[in-house]
N, C-alpha and C. Protein backbone atom coordinates (compact mmCIF):
# COMPACT_ATOMS: atom_id res chain seq x y z
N UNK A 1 0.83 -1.18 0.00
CA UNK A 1 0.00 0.00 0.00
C UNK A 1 0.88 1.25 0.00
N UNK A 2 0.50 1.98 -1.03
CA UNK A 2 1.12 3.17 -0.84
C UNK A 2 0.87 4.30 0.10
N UNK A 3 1.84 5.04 0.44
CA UNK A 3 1.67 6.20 1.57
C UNK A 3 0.90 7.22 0.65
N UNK A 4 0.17 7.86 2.00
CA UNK A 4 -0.25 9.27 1.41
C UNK A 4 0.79 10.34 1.49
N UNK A 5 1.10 11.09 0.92
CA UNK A 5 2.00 12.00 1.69
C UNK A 5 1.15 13.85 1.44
N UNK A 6 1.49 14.18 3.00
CA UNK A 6 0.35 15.50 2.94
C UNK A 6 0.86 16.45 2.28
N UNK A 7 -0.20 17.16 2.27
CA UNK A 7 0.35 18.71 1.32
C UNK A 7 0.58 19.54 2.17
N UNK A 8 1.84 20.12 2.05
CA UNK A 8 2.65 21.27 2.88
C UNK A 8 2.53 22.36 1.51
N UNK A 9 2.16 22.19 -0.05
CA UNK A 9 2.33 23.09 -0.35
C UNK A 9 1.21 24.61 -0.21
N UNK A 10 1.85 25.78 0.18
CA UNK A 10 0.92 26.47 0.10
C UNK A 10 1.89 27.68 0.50
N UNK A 11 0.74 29.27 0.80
CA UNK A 11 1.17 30.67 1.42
C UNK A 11 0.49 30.50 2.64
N UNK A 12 1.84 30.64 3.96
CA UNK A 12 1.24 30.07 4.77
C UNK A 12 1.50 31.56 5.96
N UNK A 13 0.37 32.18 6.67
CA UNK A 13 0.74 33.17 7.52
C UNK A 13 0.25 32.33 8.89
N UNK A 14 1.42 33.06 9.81
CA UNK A 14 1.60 32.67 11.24
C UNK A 14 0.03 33.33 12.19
N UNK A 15 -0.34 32.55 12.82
CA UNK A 15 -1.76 32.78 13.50
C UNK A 15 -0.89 32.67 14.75
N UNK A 16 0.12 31.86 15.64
CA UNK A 16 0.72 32.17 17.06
C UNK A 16 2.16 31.56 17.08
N UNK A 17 2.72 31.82 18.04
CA UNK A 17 4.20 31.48 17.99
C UNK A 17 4.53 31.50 19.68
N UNK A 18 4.81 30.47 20.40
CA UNK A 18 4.95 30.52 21.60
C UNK A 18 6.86 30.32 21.69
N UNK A 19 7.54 31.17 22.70
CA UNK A 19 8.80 30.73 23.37
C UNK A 19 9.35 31.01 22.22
N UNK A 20 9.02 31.65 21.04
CA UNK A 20 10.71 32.04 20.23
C UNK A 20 11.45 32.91 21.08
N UNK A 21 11.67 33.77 21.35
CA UNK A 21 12.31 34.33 22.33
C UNK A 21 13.07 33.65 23.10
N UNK A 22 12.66 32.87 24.09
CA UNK A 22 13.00 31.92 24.77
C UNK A 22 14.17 30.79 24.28
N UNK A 23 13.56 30.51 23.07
CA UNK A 23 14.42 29.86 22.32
C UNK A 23 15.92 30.17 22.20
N UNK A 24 15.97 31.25 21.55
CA UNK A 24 16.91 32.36 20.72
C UNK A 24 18.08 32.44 22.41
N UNK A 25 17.25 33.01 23.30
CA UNK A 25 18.17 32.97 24.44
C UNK A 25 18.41 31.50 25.28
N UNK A 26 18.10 30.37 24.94
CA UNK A 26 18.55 29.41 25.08
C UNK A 26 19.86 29.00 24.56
N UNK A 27 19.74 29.72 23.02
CA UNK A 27 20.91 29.19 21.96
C UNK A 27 22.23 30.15 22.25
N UNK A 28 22.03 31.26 22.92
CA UNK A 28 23.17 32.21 23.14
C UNK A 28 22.78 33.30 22.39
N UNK A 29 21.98 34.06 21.74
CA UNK A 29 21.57 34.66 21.31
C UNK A 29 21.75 36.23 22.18
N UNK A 30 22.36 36.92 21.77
CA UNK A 30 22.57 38.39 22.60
C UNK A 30 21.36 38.78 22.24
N UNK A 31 20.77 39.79 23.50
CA UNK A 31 19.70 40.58 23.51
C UNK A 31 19.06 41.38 22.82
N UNK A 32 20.29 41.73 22.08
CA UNK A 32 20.35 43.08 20.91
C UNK A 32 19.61 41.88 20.01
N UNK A 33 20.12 40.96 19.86
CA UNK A 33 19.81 40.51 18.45
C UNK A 33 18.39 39.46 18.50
N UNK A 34 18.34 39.51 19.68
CA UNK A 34 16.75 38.03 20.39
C UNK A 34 15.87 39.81 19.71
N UNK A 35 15.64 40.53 20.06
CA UNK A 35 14.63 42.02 20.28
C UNK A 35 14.78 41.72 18.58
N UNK A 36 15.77 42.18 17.63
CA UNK A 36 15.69 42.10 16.39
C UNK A 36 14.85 40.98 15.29
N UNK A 37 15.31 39.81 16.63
CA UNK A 37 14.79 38.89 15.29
C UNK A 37 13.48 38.64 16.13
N UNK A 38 13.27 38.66 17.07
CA UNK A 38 11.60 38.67 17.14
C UNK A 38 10.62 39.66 16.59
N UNK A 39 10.80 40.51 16.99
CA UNK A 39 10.10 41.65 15.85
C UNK A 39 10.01 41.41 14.59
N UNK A 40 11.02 40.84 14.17
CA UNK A 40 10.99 40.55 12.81
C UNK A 40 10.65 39.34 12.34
N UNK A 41 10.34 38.71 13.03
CA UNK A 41 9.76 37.30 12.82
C UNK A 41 8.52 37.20 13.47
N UNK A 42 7.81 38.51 13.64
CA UNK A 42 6.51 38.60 14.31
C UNK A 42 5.43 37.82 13.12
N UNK A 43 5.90 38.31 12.04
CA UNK A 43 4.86 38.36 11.33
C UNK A 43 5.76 37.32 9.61
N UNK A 44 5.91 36.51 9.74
CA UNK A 44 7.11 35.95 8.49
C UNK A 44 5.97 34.93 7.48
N UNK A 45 6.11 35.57 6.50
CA UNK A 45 5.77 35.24 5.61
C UNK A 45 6.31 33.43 5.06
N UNK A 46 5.89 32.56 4.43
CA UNK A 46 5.81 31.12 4.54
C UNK A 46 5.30 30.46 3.15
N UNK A 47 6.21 30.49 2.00
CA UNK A 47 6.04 29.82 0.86
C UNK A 47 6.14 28.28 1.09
N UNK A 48 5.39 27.67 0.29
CA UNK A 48 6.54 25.58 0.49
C UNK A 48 5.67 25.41 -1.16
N UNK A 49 6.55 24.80 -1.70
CA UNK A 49 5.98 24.08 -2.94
C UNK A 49 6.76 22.91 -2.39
N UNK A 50 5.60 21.55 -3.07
CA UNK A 50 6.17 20.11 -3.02
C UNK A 50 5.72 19.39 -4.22
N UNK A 51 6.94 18.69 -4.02
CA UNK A 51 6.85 17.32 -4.94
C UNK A 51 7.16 16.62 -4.82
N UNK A 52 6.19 15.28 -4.04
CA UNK A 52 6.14 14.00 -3.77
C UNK A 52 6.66 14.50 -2.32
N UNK A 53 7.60 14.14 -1.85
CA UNK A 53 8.51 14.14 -0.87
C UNK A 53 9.59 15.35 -0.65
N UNK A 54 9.60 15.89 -2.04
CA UNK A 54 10.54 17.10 -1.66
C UNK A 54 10.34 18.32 -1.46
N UNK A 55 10.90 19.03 -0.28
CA UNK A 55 9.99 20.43 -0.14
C UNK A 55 10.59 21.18 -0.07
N UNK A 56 10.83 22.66 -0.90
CA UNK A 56 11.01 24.12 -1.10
C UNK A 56 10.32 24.86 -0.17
N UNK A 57 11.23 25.13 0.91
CA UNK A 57 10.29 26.32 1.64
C UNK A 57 10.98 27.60 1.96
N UNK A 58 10.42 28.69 1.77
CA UNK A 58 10.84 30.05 1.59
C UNK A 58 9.98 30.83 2.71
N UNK A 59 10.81 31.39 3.49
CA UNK A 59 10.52 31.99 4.63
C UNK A 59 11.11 33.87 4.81
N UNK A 60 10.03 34.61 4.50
CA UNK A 60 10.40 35.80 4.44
C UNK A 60 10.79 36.45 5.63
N UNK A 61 10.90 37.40 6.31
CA UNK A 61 10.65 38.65 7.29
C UNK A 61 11.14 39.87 6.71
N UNK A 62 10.83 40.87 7.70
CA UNK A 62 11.38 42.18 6.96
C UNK A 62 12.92 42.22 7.33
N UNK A 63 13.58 41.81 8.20
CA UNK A 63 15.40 41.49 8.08
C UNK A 63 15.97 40.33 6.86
N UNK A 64 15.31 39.34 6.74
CA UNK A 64 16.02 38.19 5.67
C UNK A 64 15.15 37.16 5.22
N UNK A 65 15.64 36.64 4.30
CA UNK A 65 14.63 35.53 3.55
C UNK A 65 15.50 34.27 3.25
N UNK A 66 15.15 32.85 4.41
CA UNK A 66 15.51 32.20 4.14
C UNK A 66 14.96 31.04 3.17
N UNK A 67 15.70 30.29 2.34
CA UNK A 67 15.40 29.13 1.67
C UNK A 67 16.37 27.99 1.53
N UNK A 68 15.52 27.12 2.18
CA UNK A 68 15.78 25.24 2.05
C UNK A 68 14.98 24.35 1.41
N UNK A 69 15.62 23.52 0.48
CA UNK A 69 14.86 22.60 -0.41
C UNK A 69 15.48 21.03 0.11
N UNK A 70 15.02 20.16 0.79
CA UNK A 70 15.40 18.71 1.15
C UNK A 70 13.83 18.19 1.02
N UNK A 71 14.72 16.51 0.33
CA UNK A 71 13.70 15.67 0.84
C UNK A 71 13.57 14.45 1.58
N UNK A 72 12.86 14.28 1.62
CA UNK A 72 12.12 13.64 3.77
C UNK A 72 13.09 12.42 2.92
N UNK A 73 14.30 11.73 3.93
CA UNK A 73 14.87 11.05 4.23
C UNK A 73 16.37 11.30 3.28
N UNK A 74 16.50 12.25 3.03
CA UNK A 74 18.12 12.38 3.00
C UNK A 74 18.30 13.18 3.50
N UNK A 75 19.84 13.52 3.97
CA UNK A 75 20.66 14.60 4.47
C UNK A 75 20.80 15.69 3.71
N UNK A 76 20.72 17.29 4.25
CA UNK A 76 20.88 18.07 3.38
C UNK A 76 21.69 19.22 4.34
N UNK A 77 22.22 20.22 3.58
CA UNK A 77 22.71 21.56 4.41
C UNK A 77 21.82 22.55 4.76
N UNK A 78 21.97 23.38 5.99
CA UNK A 78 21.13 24.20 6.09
C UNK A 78 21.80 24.73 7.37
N UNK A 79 20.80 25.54 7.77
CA UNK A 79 21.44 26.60 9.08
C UNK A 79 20.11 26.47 10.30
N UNK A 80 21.14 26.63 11.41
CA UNK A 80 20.15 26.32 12.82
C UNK A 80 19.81 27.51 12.65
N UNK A 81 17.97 27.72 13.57
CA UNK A 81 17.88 29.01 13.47
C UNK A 81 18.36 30.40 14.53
N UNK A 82 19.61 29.82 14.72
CA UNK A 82 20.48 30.63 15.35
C UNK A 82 21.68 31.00 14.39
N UNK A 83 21.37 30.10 13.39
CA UNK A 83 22.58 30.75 11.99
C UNK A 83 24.02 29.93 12.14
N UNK A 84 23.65 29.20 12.56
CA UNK A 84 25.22 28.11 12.53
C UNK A 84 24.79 27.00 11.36
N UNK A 85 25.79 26.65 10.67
CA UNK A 85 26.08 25.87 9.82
C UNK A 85 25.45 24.17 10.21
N UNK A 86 24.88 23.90 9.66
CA UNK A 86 24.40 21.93 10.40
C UNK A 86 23.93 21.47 8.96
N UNK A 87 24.12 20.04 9.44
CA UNK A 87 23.36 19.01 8.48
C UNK A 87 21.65 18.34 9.20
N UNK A 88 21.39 18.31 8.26
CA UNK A 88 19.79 17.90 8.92
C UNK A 88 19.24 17.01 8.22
N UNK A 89 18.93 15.58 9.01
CA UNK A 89 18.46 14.77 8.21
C UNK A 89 16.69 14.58 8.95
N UNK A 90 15.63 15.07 7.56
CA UNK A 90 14.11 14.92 7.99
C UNK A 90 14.13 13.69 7.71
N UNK A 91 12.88 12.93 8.45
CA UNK A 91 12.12 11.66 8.15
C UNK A 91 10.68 12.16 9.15
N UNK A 92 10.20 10.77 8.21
CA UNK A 92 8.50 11.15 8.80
C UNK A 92 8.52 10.25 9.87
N UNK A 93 7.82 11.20 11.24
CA UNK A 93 7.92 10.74 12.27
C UNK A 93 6.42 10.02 12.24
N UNK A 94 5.26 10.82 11.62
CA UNK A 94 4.19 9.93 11.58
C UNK A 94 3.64 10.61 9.90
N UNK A 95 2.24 9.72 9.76
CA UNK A 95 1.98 10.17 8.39
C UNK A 95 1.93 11.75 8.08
N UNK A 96 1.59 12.19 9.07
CA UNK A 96 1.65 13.76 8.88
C UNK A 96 2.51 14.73 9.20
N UNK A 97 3.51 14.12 9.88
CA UNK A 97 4.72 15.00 10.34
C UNK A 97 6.11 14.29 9.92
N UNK A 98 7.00 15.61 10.01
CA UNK A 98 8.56 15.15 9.38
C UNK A 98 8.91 15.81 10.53
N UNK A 99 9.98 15.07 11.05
CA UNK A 99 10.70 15.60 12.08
C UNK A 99 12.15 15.28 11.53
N UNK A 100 13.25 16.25 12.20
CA UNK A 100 14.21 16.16 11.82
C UNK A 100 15.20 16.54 12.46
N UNK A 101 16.50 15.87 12.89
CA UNK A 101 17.35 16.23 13.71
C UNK A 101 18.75 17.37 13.75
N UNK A 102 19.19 18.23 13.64
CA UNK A 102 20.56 19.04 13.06
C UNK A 102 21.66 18.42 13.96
N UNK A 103 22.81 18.37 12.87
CA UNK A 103 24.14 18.44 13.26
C UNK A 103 24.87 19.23 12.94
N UNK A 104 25.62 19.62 14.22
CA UNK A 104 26.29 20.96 13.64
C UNK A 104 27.61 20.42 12.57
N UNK A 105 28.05 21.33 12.10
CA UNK A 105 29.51 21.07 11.01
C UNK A 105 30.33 21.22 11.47
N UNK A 106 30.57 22.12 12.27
CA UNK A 106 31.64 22.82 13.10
C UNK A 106 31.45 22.73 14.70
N UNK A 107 32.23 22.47 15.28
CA UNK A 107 32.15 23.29 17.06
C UNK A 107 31.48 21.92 17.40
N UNK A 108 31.19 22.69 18.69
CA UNK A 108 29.79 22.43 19.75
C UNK A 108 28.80 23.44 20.45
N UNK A 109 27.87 22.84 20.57
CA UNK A 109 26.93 23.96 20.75
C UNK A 109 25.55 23.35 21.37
N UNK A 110 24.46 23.87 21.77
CA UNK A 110 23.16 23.05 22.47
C UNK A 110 22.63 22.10 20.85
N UNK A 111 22.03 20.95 20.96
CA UNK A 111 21.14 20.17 20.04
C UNK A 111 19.59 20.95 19.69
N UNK A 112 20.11 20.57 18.26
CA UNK A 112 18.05 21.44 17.98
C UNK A 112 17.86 20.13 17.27
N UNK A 113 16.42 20.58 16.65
CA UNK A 113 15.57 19.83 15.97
C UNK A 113 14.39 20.52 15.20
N UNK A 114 13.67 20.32 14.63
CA UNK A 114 12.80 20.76 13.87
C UNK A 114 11.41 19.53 13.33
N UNK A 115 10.21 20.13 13.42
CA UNK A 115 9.20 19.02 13.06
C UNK A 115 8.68 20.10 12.49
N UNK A 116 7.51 19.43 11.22
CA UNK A 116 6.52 20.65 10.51
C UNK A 116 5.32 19.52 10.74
N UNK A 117 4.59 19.86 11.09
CA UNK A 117 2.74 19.11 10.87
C UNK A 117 2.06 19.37 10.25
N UNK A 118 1.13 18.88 9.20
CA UNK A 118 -0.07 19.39 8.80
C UNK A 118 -1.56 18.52 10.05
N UNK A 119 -1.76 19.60 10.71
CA UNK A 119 -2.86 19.05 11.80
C UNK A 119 -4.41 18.80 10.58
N UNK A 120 -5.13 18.21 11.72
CA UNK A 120 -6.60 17.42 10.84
C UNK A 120 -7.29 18.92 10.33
N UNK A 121 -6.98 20.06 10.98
CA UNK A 121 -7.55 21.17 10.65
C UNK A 121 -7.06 21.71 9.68
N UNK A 122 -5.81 21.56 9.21
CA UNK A 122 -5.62 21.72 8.20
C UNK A 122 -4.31 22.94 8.06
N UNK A 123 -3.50 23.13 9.70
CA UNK A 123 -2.97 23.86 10.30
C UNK A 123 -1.66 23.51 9.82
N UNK A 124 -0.63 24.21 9.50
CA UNK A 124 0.94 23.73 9.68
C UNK A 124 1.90 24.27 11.00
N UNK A 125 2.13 23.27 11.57
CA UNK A 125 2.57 23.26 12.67
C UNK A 125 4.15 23.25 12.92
N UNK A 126 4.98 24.43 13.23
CA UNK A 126 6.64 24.35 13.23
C UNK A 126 6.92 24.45 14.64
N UNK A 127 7.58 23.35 14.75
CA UNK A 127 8.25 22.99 16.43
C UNK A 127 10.19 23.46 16.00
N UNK A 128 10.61 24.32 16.91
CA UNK A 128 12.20 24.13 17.05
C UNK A 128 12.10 24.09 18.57
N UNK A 129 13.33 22.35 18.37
CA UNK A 129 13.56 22.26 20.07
C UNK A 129 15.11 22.79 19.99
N UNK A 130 15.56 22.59 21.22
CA UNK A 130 16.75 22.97 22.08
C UNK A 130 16.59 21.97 22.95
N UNK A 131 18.07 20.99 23.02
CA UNK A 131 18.07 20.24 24.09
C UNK A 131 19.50 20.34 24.86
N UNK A 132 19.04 19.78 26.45
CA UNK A 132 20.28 19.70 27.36
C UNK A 132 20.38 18.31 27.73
N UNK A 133 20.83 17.04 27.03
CA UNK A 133 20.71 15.76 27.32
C UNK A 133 21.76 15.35 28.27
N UNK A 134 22.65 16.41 28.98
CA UNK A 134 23.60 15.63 30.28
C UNK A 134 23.87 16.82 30.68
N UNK A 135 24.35 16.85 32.25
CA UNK A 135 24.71 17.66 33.13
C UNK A 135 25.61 18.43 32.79
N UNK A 136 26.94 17.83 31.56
CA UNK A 136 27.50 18.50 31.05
C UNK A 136 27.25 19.71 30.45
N UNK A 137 26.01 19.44 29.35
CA UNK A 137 25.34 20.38 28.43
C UNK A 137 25.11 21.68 29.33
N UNK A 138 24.05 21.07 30.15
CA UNK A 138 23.15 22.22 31.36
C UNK A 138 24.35 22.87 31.70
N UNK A 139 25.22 22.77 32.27
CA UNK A 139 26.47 23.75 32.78
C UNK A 139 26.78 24.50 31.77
N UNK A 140 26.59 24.36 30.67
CA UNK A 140 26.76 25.56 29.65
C UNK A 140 28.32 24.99 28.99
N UNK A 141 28.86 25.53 27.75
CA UNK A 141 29.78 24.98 26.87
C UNK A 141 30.11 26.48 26.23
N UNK A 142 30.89 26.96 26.84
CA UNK A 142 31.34 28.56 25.50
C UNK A 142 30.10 29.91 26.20
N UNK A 143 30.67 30.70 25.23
CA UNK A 143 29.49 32.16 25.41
C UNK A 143 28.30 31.76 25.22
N UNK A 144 27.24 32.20 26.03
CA UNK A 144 25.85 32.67 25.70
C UNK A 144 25.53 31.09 26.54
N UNK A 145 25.97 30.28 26.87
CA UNK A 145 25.47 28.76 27.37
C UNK A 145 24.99 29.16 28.64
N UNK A 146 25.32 29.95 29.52
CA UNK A 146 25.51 30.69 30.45
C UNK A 146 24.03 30.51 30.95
N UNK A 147 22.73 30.58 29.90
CA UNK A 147 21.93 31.10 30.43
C UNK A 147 20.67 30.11 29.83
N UNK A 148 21.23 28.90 29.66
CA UNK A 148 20.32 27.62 29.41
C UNK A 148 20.10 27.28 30.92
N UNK A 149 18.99 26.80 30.84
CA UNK A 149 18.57 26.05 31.90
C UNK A 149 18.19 24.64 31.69
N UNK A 150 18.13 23.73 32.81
CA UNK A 150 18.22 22.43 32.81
C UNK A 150 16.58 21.67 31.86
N UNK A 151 15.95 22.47 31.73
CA UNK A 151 14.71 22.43 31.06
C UNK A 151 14.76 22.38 29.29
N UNK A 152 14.09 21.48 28.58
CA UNK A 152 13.97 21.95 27.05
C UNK A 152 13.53 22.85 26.99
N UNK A 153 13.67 23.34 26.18
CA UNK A 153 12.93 24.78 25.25
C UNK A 153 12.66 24.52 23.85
N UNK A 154 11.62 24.33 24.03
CA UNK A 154 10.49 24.60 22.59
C UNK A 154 10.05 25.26 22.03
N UNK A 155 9.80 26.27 20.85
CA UNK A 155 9.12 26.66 20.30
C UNK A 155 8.00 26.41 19.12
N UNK A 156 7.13 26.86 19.44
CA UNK A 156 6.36 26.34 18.86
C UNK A 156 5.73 27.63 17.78
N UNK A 157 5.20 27.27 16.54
CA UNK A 157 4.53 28.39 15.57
C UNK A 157 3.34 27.70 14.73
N UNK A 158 2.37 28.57 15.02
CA UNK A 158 1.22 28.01 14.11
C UNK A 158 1.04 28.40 12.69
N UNK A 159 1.06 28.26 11.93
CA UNK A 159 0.34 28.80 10.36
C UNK A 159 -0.96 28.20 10.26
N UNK A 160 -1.80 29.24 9.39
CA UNK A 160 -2.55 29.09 8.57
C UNK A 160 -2.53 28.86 7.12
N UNK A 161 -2.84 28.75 6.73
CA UNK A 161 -2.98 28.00 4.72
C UNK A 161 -3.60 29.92 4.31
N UNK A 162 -3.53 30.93 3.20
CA UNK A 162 -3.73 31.83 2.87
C UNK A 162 -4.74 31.16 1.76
């Protein structure tokens, strides 16, 4: 039996966004620049065209416009959204979601991740985690670690379909 695979393509505007902030200062993110990119990611605009399995998604704000094209089960390049260099390999965690893990290229630094959903409503759903998986991590590693706490940090963002 063949899979269904959902449609992510569409113009997709943000309806809520919980803990970006939070996020951003999890990752080391200076203040100056958490105030910048939230504001500016208040409101970010959300292209995706697909085919079959592979997805183009183009993400505006009024500071920058990013774009990544991978598909669900190979490795591809891309940037944490703290702007460091990683490899990220998506797979579908269930029929409706791709989740996907980053590795950085360089250094060390906290673990992210990324999932997109299409919910039964018809919602697209963007999760970025931040993790502290040992006591090591939580003590912090370099600048800005300083101010992780022993807790994940999630963010979460809703879209709507335009």
């Amino acid at each position: 039996m063949e899979r269904k695979i959902p449609d992510f393509a569409g113009t997709w505007k943000m309806k809520s966004s919980e803990n970006f902030e939070e996020l951003l200062k999890a990752l080391g993110v200076n203040v100056m620049l958490r105030k910048i990119a939230v504001a500016a990611a208040s409101k970010p605009s959300v292209e995706i065209t697909q085919e079959t399995e592979t997805l183009s998604i183009k993400t505006s704000t009024s500071v920058r416009t990013t774009h990544v094209t991978f598909t669900v089960g190979e490795s591809f390049n891309e940037a944490t959204v703290d702007g460091r260099p990683c490899t990220s390999l998506p797979r579908w965690e269930t029929d409706s979601k791709i989740s996907c893990e980053q590795t950085l290229q360089k250094g060390e630094g906290p673990k992210t991740s990324w999932t997109r959903e299409i919910t039964n409503d018809g919602e697209l759903i963007l999760s970025r985690e931040q993790r502290c998986d040992s006591d090591e991590e939580r003590k912090g590693r370099g600048v800005g670690m300083r101010t992780m706490s022993a807790d994940d940090v999630v963010c979460t963002r809703v879209y709507i379909r335009e």
